[in-house]
C-alpha atoms as a PDB file:
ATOM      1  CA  UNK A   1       3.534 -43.177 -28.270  1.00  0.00           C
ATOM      2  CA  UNK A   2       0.374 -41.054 -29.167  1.00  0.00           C
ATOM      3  CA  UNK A   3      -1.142 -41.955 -26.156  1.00  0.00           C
ATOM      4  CA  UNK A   4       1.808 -40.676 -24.094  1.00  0.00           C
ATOM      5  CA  UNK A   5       2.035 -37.577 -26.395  1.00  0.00           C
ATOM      6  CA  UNK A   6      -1.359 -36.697 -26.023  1.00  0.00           C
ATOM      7  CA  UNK A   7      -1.079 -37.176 -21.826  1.00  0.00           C
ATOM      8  CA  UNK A   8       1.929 -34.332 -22.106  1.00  0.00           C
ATOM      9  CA  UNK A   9      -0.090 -32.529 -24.055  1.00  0.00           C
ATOM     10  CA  UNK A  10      -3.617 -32.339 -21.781  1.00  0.00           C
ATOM     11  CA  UNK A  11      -0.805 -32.061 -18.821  1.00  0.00           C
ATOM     12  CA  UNK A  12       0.880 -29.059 -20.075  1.00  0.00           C
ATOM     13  CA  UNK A  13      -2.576 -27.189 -21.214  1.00  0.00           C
ATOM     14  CA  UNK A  14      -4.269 -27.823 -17.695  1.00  0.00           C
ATOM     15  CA  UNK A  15      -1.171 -26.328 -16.074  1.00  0.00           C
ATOM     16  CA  UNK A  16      -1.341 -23.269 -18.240  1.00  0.00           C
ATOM     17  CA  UNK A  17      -4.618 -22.734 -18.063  1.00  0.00           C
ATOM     18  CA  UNK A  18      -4.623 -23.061 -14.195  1.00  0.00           C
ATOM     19  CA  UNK A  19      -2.326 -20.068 -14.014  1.00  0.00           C
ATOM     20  CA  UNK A  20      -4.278 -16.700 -13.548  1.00  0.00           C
ATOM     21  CA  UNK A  21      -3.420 -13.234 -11.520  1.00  0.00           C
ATOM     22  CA  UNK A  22      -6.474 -14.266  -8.963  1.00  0.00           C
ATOM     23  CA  UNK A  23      -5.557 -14.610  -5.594  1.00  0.00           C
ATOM     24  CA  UNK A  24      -3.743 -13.206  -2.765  1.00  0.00           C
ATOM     25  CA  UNK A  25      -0.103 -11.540  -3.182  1.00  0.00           C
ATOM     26  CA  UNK A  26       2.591 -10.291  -0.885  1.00  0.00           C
ATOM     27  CA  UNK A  27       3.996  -6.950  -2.048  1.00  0.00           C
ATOM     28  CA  UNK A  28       7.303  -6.312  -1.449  1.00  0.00           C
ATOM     29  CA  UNK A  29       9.426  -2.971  -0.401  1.00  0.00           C
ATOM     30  CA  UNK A  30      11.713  -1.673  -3.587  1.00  0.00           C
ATOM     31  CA  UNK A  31      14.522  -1.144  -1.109  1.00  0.00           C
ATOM     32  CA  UNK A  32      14.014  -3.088   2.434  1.00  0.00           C
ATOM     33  CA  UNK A  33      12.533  -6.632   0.826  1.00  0.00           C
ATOM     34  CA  UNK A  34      10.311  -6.870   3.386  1.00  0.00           C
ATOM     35  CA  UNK A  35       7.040  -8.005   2.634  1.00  0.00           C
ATOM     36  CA  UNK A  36       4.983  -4.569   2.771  1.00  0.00           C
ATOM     37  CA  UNK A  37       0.903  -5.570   2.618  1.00  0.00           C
ATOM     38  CA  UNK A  38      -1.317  -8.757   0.851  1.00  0.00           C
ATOM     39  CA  UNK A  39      -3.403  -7.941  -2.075  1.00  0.00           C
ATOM     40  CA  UNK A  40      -6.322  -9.716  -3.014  1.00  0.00           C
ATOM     41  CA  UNK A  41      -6.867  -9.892  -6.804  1.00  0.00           C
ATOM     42  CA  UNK A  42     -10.249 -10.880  -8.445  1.00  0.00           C
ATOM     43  CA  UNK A  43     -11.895 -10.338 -11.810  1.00  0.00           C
ATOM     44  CA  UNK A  44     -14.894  -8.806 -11.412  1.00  0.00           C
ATOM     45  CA  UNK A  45     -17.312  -8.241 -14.662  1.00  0.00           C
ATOM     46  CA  UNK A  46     -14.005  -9.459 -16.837  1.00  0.00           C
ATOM     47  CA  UNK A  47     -12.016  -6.241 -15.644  1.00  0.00           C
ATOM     48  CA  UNK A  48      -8.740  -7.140 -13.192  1.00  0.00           C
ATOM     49  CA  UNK A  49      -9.725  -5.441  -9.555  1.00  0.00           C
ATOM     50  CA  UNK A  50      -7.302  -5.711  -6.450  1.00  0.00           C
ATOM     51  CA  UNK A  51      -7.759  -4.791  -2.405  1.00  0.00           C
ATOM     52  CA  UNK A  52      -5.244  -4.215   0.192  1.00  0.00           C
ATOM     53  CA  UNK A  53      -6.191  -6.966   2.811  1.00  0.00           C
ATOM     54  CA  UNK A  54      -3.744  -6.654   5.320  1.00  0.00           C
ATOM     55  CA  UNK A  55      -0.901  -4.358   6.094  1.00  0.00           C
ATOM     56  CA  UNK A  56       2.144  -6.079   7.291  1.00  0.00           C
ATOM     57  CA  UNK A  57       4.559  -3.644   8.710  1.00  0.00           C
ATOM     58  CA  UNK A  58       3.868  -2.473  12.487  1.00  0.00           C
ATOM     59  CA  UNK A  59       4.689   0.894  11.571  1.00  0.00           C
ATOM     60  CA  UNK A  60       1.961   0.562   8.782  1.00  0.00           C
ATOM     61  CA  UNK A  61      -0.795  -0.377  11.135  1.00  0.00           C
ATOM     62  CA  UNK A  62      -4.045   1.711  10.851  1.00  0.00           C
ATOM     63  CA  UNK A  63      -2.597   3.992   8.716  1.00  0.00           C
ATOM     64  CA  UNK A  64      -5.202   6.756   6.667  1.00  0.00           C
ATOM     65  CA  UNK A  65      -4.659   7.410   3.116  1.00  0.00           C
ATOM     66  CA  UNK A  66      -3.783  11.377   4.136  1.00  0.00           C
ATOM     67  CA  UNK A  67      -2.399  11.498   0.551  1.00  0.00           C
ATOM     68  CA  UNK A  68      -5.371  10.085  -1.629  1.00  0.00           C
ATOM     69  CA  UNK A  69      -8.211  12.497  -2.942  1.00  0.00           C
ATOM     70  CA  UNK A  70     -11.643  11.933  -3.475  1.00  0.00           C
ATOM     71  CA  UNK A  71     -13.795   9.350  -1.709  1.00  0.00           C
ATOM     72  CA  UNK A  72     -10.264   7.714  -0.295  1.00  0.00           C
ATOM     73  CA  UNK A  73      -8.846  10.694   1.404  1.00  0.00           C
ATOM     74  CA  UNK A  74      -8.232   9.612   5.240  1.00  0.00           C
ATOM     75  CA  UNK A  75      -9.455   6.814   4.595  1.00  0.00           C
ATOM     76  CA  UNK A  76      -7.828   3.469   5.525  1.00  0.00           C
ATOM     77  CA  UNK A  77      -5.371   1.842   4.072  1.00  0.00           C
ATOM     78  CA  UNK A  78      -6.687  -1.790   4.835  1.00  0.00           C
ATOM     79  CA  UNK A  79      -9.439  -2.516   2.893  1.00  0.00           C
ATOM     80  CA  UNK A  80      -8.823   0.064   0.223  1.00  0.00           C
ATOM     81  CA  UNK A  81      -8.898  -0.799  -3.738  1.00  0.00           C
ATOM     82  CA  UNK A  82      -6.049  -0.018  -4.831  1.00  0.00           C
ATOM     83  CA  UNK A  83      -5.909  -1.896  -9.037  1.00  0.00           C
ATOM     84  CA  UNK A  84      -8.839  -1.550 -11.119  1.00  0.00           C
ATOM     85  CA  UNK A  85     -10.347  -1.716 -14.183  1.00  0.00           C
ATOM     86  CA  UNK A  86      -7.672  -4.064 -15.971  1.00  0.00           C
ATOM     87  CA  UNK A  87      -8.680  -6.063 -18.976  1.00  0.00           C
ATOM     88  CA  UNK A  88      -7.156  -8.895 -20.359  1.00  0.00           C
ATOM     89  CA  UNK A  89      -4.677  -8.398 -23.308  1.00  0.00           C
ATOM     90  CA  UNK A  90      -2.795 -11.892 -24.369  1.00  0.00           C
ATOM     91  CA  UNK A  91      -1.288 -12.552 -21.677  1.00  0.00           C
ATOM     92  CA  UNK A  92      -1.253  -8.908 -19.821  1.00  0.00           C
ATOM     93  CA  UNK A  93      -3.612  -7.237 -18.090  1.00  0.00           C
ATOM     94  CA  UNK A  94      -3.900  -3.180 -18.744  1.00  0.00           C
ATOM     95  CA  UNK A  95      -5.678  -0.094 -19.326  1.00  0.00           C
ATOM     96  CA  UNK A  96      -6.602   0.457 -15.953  1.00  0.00           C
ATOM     97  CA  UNK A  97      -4.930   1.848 -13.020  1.00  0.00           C
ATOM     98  CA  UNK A  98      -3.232   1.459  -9.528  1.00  0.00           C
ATOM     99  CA  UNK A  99      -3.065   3.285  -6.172  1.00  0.00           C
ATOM    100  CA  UNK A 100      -0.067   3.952  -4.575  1.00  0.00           C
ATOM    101  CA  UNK A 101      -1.252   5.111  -0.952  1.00  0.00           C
ATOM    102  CA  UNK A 102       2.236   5.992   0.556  1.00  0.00           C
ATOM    103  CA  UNK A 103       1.462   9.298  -2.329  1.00  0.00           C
ATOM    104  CA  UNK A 104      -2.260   9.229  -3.293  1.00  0.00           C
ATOM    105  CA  UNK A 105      -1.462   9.260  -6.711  1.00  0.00           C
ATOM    106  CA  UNK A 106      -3.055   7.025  -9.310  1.00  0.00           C
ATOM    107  CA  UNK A 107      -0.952   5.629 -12.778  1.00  0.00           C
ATOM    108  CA  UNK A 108      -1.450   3.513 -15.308  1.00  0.00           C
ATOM    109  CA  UNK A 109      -0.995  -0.133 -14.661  1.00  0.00           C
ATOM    110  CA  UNK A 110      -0.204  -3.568 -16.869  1.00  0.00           C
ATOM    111  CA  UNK A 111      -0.005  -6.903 -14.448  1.00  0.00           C
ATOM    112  CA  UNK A 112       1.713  -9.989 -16.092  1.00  0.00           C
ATOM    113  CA  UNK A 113       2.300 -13.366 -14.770  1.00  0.00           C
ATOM    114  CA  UNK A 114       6.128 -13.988 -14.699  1.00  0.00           C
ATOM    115  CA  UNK A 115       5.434 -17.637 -13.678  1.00  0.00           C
ATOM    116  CA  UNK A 116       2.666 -19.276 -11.169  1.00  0.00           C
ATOM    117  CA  UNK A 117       3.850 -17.422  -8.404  1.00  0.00           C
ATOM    118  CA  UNK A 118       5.575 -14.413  -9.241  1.00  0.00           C
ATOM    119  CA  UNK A 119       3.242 -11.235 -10.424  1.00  0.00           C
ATOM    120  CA  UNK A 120       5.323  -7.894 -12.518  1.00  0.00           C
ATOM    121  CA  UNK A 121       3.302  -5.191 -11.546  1.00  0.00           C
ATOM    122  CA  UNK A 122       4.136  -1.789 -13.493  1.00  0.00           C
ATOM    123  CA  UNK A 123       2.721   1.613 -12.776  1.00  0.00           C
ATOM    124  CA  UNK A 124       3.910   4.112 -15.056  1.00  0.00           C
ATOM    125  CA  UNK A 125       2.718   7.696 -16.252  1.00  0.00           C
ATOM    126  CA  UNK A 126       2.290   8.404 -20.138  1.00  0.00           C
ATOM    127  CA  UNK A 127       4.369   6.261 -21.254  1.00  0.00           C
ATOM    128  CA  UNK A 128       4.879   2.501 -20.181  1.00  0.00           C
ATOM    129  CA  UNK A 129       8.817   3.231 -20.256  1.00  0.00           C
ATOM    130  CA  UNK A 130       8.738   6.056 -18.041  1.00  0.00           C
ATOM    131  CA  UNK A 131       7.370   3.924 -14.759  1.00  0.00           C
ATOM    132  CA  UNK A 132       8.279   1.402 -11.722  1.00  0.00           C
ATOM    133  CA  UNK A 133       8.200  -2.097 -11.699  1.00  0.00           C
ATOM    134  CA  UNK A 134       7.289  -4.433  -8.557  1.00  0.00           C
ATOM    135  CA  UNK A 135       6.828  -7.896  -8.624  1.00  0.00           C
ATOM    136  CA  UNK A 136       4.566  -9.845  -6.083  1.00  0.00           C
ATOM    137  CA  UNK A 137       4.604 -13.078  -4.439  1.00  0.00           C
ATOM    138  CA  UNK A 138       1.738 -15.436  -4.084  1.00  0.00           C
ATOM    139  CA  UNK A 139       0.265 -16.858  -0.820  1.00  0.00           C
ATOM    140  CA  UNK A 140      -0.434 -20.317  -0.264  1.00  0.00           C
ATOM    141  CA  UNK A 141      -3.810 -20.903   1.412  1.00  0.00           C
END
């Protein structure tokens, strides 16, 4: 009986520990569904970082960040970094920030697992309340 306990037990911690926000994610439109672009998310030097690989939409196709300012202004879409600086926090990751490049503008972001392959992504300004909520889909190499 220990033995079997113990099997459940190494079973259920490998499966939780498996689980992590690295990979490759669908976004999906608030209001059509439709799967918009593929995010690639990596931790790089322990902070949560995330690039627009593809965008999925023919309308959406070598679109320029007209909104953006700085160093992403016309820039592509594809290829652009869009989450960065996260850091870990229980089982969150926060205090950094996303992109939104249908406006340019930048908020405050926390990224949670809601199980293996479902991702709640919240930008918000100020306060965490006062914000939008997505939720991403993983991809299955």
């Amino acid at each position: 009986m220990k033995w079997i306990l113990f099997c459940c037990s190494l079973v259920l911690f490998s499966t939780l520990q498996a689980q992590s926000v690295e990979g490759r994610w669908a976004t999906v439109d608030d209001e059509t569904g439709e799967q918009k672009s593929i995010v690639s998310l990596a931790i790089v030097d322990g902070k949560l970082e995330g690039t627009i690989e593809a965008l999925l939409l023919a309308e959406d196709q070598g679109k320029l960040c007209v909104n953006c300012t700085g160093a992403n202004k016309n820039q592509p879409i594809a290829g652009m970094k869009i989450v960065s600086g996260l850091e870990k926090d229980g089982e969150e990751w926060n205090d950094g920030t996303i992109l939104d490049p249908k406006n340019g503008k930048e908020y405050s972001c926390i990224v949670a697992l809601e199980s293996e392959d479902k991702l709640k992504v919240r930008g918000y300004l100020g306060f965490s309340i006062i914000g939008r909520t997505q939720y991403w889909h993983r991809l299955k190499d």
